[in-house]
PDB file of N, CA and C in Angstrom:
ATOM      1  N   UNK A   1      87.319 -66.161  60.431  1.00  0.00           N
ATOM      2  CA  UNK A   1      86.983 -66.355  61.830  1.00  0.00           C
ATOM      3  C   UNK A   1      87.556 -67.684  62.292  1.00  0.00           C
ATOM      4  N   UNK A   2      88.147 -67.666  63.587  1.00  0.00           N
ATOM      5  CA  UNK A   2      88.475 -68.824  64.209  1.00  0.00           C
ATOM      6  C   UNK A   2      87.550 -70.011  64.563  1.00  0.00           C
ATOM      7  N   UNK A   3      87.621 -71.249  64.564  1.00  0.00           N
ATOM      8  CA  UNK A   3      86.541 -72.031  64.893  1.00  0.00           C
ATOM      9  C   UNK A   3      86.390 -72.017  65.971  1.00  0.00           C
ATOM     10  N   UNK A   4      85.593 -72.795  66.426  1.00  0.00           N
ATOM     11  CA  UNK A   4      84.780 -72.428  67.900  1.00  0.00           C
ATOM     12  C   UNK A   4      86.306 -73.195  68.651  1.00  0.00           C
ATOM     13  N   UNK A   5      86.632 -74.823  68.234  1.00  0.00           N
ATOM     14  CA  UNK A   5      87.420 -75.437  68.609  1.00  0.00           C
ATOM     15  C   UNK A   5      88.777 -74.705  68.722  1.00  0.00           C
ATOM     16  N   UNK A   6      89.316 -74.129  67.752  1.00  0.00           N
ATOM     17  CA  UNK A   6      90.906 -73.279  68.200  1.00  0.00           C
ATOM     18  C   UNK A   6      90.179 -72.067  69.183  1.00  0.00           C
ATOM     19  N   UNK A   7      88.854 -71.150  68.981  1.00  0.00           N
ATOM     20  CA  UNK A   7      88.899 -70.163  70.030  1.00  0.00           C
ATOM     21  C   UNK A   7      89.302 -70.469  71.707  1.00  0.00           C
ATOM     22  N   UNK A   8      88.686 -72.138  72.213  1.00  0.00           N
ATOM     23  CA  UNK A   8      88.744 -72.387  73.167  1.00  0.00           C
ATOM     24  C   UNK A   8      89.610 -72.662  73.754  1.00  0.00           C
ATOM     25  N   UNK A   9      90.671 -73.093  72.455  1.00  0.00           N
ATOM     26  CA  UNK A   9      91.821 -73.812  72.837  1.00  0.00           C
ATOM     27  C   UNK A   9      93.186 -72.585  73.450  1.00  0.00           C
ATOM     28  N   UNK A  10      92.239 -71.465  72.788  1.00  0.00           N
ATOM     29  CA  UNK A  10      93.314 -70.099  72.869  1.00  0.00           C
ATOM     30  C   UNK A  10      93.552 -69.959  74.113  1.00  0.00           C
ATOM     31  N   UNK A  11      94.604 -69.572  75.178  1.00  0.00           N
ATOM     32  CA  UNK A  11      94.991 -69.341  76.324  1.00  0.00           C
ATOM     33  C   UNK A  11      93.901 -68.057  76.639  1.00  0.00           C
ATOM     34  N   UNK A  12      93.188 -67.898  77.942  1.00  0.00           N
ATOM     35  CA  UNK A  12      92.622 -67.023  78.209  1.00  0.00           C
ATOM     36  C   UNK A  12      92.573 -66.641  79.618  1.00  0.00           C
ATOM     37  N   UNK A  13      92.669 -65.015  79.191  1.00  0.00           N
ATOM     38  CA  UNK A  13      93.364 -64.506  80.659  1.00  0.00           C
ATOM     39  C   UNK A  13      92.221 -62.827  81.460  1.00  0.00           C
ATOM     40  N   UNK A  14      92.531 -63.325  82.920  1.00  0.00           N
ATOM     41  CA  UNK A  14      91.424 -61.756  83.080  1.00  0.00           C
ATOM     42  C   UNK A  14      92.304 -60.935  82.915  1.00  0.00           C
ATOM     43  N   UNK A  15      91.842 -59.623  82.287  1.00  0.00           N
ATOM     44  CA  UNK A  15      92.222 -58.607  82.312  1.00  0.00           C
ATOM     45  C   UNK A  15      91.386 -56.739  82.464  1.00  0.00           C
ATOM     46  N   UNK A  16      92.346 -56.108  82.656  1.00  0.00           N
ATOM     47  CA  UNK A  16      91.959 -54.804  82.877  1.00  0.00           C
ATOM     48  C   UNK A  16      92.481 -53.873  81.613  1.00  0.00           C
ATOM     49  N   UNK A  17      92.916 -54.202  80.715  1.00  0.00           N
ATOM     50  CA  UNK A  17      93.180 -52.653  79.537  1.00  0.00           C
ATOM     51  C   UNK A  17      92.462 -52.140  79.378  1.00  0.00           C
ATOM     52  N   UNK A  18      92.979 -50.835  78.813  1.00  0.00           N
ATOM     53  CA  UNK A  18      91.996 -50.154  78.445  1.00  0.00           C
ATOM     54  C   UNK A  18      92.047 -50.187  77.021  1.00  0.00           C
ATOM     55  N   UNK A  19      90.837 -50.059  76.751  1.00  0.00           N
ATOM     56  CA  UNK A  19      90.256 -49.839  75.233  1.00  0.00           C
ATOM     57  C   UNK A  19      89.898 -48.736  74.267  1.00  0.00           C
ATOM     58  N   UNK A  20      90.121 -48.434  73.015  1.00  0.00           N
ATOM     59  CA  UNK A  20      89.316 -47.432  72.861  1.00  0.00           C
ATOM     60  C   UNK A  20      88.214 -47.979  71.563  1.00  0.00           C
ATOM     61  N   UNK A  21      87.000 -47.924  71.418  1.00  0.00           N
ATOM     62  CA  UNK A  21      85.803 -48.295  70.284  1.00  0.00           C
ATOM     63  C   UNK A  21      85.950 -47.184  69.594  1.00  0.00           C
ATOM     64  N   UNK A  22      86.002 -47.380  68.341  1.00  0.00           N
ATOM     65  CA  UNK A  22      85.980 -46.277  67.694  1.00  0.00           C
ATOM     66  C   UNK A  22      84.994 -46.146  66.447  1.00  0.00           C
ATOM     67  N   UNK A  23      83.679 -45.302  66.734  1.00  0.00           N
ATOM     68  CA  UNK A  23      82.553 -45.271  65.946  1.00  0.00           C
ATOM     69  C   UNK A  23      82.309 -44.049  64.818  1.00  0.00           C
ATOM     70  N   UNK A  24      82.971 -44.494  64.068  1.00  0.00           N
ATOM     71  CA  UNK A  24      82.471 -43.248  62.850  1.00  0.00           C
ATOM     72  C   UNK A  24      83.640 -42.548  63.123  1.00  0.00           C
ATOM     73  N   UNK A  25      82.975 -40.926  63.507  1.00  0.00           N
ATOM     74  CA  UNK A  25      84.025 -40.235  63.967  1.00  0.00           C
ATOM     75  C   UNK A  25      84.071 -40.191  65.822  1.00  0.00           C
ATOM     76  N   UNK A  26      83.767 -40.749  66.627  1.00  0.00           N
ATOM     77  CA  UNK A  26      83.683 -41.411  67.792  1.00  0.00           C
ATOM     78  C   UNK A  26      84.665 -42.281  68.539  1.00  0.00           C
ATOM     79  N   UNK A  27      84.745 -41.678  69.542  1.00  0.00           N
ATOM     80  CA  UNK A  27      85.393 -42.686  70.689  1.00  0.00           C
ATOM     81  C   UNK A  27      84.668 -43.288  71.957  1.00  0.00           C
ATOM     82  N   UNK A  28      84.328 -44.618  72.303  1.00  0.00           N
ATOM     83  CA  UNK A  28      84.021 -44.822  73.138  1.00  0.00           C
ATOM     84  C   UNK A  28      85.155 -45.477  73.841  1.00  0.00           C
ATOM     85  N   UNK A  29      85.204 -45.037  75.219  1.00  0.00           N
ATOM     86  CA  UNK A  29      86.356 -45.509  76.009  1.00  0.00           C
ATOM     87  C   UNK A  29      85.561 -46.810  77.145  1.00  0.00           C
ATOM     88  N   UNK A  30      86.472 -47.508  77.319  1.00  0.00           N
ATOM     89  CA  UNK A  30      86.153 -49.410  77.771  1.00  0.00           C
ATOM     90  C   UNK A  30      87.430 -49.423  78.602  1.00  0.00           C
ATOM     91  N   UNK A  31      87.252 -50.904  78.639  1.00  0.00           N
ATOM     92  CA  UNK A  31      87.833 -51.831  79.626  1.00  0.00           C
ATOM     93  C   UNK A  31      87.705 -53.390  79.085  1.00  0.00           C
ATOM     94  N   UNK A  32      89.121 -53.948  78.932  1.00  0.00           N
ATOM     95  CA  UNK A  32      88.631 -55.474  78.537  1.00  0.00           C
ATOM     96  C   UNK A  32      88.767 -55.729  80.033  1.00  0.00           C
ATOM     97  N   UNK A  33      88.216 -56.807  79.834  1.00  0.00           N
ATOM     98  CA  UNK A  33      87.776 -57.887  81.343  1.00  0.00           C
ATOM     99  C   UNK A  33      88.189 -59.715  80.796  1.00  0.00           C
ATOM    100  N   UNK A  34      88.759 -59.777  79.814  1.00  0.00           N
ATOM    101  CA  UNK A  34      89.012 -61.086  79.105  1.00  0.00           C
ATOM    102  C   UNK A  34      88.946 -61.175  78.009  1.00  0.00           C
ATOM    103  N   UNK A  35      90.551 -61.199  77.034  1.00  0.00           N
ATOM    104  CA  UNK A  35      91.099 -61.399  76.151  1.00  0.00           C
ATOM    105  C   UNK A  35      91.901 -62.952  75.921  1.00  0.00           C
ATOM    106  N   UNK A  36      91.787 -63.609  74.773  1.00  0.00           N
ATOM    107  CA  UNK A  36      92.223 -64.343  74.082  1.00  0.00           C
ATOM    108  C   UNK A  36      93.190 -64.187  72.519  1.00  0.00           C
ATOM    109  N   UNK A  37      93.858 -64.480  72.191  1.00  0.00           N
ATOM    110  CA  UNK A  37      94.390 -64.177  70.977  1.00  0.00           C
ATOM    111  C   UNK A  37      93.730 -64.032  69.891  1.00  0.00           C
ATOM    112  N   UNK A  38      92.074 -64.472  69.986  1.00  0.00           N
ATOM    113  CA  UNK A  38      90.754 -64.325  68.981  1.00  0.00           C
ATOM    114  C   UNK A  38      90.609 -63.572  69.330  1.00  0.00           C
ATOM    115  N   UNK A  39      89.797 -62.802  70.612  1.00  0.00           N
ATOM    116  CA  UNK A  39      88.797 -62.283  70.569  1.00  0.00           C
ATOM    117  C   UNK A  39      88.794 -61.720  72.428  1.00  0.00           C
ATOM    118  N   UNK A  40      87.822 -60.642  72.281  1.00  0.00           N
ATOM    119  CA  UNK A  40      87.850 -59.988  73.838  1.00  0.00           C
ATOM    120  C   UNK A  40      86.659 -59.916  74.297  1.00  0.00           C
ATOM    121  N   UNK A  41      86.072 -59.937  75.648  1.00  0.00           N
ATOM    122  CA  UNK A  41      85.035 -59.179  76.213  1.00  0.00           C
ATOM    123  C   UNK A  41      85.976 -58.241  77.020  1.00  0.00           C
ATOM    124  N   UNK A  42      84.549 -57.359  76.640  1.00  0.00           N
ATOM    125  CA  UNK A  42      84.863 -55.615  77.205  1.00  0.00           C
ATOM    126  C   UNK A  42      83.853 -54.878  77.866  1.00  0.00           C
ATOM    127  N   UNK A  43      84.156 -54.107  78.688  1.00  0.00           N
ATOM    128  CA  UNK A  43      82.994 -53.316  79.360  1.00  0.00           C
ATOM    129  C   UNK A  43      82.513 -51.987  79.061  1.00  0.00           C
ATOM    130  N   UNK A  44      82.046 -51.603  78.344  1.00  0.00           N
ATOM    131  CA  UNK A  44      82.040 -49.983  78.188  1.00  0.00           C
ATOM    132  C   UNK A  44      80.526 -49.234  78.192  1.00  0.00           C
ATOM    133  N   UNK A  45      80.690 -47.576  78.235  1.00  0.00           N
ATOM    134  CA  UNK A  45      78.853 -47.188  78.796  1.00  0.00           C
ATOM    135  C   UNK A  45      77.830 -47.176  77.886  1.00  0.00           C
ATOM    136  N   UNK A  46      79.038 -47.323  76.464  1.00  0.00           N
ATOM    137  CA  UNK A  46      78.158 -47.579  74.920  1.00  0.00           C
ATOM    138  C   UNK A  46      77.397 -49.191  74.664  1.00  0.00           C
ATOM    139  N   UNK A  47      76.138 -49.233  74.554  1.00  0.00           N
ATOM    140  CA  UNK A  47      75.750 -50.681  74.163  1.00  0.00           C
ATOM    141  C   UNK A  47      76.066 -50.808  72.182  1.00  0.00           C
ATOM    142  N   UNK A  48      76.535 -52.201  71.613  1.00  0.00           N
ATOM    143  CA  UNK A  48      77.026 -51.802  70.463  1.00  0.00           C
ATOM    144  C   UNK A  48      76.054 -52.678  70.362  1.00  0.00           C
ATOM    145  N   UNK A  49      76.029 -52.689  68.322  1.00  0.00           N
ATOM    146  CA  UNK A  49      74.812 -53.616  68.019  1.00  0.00           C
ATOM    147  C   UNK A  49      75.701 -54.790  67.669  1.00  0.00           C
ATOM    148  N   UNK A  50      74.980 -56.242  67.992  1.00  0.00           N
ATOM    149  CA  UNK A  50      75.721 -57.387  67.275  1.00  0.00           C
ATOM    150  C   UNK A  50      75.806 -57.372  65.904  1.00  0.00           C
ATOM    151  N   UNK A  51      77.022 -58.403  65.727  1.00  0.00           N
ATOM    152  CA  UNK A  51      76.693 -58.459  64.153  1.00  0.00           C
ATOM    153  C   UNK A  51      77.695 -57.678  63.496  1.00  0.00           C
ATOM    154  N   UNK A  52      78.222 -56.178  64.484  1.00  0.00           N
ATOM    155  CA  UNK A  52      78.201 -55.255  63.266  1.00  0.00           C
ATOM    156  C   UNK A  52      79.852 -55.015  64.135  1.00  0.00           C
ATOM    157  N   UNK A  53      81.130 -54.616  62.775  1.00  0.00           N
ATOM    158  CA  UNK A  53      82.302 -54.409  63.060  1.00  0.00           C
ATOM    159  C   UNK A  53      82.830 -53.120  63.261  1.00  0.00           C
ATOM    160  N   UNK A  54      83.884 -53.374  64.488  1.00  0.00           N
ATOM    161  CA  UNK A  54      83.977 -52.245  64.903  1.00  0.00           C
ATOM    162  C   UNK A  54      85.589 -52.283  64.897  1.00  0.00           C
ATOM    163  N   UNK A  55      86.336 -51.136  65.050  1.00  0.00           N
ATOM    164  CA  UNK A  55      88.137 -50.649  64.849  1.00  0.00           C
ATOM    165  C   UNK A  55      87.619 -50.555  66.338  1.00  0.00           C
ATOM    166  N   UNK A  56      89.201 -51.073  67.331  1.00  0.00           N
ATOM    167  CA  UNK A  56      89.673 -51.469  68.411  1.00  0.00           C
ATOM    168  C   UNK A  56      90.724 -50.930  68.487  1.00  0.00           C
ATOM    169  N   UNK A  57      91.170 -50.202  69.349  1.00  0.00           N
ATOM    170  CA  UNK A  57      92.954 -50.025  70.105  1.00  0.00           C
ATOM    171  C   UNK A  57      92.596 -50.667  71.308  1.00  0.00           C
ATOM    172  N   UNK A  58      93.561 -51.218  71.408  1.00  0.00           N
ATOM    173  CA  UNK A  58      93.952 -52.278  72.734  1.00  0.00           C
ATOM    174  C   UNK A  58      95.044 -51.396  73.581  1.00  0.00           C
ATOM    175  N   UNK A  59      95.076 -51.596  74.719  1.00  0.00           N
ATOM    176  CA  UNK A  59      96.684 -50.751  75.299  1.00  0.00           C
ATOM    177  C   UNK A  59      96.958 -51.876  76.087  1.00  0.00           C
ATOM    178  N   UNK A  60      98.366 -52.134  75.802  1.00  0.00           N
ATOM    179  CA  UNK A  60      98.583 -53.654  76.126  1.00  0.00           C
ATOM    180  C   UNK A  60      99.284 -52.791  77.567  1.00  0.00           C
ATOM    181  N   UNK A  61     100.349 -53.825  78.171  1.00  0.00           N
ATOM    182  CA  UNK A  61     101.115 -53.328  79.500  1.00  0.00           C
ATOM    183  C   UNK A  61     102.217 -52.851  78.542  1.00  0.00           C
ATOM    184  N   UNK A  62     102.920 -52.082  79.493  1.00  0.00           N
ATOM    185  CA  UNK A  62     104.040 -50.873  78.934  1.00  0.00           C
ATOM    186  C   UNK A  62     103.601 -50.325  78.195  1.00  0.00           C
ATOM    187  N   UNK A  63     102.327 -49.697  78.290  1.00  0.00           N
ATOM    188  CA  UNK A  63     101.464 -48.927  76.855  1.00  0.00           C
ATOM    189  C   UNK A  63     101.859 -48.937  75.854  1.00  0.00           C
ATOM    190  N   UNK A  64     102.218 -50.402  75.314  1.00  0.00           N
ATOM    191  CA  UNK A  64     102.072 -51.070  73.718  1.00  0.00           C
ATOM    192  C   UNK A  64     100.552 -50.396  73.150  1.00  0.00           C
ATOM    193  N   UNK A  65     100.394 -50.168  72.282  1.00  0.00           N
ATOM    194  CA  UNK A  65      98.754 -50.240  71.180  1.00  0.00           C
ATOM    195  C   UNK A  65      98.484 -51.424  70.417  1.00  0.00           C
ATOM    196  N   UNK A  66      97.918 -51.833  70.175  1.00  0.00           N
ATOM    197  CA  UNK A  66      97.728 -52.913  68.855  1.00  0.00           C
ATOM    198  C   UNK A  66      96.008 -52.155  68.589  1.00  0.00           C
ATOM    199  N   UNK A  67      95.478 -52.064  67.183  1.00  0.00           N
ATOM    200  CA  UNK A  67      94.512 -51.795  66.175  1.00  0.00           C
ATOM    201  C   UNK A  67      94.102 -53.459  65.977  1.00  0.00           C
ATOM    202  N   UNK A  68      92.984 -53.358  66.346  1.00  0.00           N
ATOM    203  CA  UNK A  68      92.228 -54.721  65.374  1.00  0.00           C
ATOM    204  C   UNK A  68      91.056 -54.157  65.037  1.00  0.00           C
ATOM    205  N   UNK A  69      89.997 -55.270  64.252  1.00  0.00           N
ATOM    206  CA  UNK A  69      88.727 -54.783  64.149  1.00  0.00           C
ATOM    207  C   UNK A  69      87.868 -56.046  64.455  1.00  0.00           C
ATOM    208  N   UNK A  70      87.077 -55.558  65.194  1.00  0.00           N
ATOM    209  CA  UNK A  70      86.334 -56.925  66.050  1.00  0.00           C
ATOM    210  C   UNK A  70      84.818 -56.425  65.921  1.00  0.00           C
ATOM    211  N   UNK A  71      84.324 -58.273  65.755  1.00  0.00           N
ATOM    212  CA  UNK A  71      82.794 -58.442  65.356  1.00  0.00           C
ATOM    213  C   UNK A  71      82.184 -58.274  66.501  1.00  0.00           C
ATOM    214  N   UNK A  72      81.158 -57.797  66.970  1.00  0.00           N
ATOM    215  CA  UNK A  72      80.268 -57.953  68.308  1.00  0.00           C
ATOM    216  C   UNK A  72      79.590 -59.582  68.198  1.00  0.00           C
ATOM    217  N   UNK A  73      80.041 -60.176  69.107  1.00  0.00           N
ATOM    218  CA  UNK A  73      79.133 -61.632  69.152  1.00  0.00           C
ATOM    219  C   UNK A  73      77.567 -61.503  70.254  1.00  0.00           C
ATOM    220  N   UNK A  74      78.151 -60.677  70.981  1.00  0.00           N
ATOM    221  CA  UNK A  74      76.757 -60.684  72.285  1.00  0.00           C
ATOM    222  C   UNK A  74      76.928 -59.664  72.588  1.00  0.00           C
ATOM    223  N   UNK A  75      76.113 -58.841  72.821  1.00  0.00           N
ATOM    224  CA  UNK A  75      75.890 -57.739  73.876  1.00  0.00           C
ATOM    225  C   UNK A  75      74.564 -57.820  74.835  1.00  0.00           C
ATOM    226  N   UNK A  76      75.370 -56.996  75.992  1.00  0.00           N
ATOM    227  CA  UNK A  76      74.107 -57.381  77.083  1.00  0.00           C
ATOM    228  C   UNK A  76      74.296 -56.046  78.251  1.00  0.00           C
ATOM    229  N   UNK A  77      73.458 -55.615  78.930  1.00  0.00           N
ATOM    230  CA  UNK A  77      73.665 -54.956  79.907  1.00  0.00           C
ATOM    231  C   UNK A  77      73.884 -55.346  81.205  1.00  0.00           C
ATOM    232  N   UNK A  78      74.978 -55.302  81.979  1.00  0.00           N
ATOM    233  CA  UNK A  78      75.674 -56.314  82.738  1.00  0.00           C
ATOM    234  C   UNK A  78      74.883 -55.504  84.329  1.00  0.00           C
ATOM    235  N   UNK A  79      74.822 -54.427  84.345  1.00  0.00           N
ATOM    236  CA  UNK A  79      74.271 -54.114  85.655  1.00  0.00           C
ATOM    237  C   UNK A  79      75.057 -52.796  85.856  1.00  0.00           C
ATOM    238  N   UNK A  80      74.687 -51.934  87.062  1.00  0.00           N
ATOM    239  CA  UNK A  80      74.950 -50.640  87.290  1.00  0.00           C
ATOM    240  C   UNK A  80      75.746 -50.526  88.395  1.00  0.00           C
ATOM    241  N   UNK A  81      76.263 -49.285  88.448  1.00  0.00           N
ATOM    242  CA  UNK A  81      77.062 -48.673  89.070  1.00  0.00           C
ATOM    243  C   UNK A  81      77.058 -47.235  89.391  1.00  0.00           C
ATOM    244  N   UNK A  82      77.369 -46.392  90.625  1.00  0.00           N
ATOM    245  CA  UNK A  82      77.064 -45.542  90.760  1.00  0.00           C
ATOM    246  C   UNK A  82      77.123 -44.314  90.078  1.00  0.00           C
ATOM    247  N   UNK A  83      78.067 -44.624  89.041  1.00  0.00           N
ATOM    248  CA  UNK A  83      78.325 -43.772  87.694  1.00  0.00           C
ATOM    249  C   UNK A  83      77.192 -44.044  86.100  1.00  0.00           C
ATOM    250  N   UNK A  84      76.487 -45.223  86.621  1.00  0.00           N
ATOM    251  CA  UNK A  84      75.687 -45.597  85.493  1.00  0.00           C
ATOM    252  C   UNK A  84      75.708 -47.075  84.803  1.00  0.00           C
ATOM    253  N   UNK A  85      75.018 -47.242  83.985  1.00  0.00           N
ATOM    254  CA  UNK A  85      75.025 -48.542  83.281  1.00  0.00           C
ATOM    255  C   UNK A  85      75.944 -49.057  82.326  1.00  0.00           C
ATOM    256  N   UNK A  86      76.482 -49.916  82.328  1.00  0.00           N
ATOM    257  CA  UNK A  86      77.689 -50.597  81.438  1.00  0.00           C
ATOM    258  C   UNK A  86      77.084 -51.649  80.636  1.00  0.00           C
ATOM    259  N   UNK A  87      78.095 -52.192  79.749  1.00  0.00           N
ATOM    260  CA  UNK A  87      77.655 -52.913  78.630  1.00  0.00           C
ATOM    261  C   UNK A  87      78.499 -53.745  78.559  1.00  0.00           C
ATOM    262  N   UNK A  88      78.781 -55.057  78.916  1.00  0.00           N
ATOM    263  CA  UNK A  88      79.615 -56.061  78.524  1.00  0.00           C
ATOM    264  C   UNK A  88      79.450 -56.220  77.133  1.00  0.00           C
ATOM    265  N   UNK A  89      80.460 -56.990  76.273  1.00  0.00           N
ATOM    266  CA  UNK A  89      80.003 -57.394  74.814  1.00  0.00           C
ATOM    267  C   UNK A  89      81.518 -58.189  74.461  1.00  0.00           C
ATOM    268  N   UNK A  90      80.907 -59.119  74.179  1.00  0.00           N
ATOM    269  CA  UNK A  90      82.523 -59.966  73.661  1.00  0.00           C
ATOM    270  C   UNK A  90      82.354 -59.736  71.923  1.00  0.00           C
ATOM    271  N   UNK A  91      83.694 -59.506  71.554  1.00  0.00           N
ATOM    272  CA  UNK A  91      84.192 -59.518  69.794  1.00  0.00           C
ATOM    273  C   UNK A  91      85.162 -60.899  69.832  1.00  0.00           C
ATOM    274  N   UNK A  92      85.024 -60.772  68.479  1.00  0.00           N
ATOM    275  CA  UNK A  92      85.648 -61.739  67.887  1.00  0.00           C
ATOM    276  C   UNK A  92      86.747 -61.294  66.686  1.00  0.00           C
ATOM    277  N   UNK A  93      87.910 -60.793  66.798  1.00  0.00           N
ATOM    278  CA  UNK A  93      88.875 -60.323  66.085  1.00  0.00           C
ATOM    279  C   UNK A  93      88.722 -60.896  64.669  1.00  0.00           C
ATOM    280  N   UNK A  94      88.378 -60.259  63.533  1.00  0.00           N
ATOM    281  CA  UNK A  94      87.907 -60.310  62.222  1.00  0.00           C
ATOM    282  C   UNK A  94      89.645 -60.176  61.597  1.00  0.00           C
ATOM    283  N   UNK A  95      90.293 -59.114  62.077  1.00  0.00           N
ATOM    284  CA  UNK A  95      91.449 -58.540  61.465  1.00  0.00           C
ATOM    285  C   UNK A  95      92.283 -57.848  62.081  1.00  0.00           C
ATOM    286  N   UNK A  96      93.322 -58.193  62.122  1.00  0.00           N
ATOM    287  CA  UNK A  96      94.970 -57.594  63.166  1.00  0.00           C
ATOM    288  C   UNK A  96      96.131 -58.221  62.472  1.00  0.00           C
ATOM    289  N   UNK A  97      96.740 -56.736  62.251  1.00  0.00           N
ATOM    290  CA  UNK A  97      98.209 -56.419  61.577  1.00  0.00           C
ATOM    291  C   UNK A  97      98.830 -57.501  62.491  1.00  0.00           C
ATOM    292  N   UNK A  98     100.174 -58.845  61.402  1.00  0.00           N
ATOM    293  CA  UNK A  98     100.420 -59.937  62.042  1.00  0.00           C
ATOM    294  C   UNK A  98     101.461 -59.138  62.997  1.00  0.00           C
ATOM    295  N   UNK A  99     101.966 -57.951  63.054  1.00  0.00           N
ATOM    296  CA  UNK A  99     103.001 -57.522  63.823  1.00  0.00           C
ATOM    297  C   UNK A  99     101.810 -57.660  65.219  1.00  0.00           C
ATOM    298  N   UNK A 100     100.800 -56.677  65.433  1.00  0.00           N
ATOM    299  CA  UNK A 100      99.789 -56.685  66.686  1.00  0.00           C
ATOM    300  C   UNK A 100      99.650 -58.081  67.028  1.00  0.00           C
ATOM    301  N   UNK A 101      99.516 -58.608  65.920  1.00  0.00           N
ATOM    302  CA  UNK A 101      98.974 -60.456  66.544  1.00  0.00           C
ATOM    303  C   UNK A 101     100.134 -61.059  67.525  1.00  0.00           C
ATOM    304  N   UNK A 102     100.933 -60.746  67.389  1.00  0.00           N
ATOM    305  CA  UNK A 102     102.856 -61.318  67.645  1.00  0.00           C
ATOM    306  C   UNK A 102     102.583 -60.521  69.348  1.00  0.00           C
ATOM    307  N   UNK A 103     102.284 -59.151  69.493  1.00  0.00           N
ATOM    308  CA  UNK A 103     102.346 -58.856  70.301  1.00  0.00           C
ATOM    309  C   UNK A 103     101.466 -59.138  71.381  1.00  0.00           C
ATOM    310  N   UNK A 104     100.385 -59.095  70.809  1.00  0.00           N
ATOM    311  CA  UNK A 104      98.955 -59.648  71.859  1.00  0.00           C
ATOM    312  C   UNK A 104      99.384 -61.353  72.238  1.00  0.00           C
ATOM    313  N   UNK A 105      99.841 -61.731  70.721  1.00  0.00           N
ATOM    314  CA  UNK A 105      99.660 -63.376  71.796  1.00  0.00           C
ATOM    315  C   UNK A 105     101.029 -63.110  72.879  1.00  0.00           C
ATOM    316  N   UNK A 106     101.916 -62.249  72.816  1.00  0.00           N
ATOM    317  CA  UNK A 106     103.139 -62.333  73.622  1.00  0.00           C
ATOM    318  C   UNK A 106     102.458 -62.082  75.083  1.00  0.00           C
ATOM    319  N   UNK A 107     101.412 -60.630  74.861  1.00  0.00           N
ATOM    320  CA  UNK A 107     101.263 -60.174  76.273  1.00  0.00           C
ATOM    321  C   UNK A 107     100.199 -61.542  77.091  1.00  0.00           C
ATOM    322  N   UNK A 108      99.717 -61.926  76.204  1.00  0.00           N
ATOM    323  CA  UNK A 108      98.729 -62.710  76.871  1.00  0.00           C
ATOM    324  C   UNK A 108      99.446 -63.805  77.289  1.00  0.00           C
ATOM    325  N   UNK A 109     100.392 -65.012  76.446  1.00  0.00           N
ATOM    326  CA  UNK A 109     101.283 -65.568  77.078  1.00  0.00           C
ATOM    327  C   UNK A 109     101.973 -65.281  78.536  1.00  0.00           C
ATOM    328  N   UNK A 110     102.243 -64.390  78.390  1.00  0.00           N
ATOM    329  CA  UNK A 110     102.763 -63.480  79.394  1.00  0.00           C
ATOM    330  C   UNK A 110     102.286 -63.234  80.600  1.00  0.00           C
ATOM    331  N   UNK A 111     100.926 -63.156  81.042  1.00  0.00           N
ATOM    332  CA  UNK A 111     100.187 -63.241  81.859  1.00  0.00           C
ATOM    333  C   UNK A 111      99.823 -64.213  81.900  1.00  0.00           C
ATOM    334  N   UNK A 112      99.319 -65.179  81.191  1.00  0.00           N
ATOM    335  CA  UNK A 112      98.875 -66.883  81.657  1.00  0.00           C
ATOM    336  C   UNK A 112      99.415 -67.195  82.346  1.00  0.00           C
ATOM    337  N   UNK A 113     101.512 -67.252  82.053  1.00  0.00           N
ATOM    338  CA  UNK A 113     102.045 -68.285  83.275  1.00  0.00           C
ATOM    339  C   UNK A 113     101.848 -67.621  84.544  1.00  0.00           C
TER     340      UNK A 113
END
């Protein structure tokens, strides 16, 4: 895990990808709302438990994929919508193939400036 000090230092950007959580044999489909080269918050209708690791597809722009597997740090129920209740929850990237890492910090670079 990254220290608190390099997480902050990581460039961080809003965003809209889409996500997919993938539980067992399960898909829950999301939305990041703010990614860093550590770690993401995401929005989705599944509440996850902290603590516990979960496999990630990311869809970067030009529908790139990158696979990580990210820790739940917080989860919370952020408020409703006329479709129902959502779940913010920020992870903390445990593990990503260094090829995905190359690409995520590119896209995120990429959008900072």
């Amino acid at each position: 895990m990254a220290s608190s000090s390099k997480r902050r230092k990581s460039p961080s950007i809003k965003t809209r990808w889409p996500i997919t959580i993938i539980i067992n044999r399960c898909l829950v489909e999301g939305e990041s709302r703010n990614i860093t080269a550590n770690g993401i918050l995401a929005r989705c209708k599944e509440p996850l438990h902290e603590d516990e690791t979960y496999r990630i597809v990311i869809t970067l722009p030009q529908k790139r994929y990158i696979a990580v597997r990210g820790k739940v740090l917080w989860s919370n129920l952020d408020g409703v919508d006329p479709n129902g209740t959502f779940s913010d929850m920020a992870f903390y990237f445990v593990e990503m193939p260094e090829e995905d890492r190359v690409f995520l910090n590119h896209a995120v670079s990429a959008q900072h400036t």
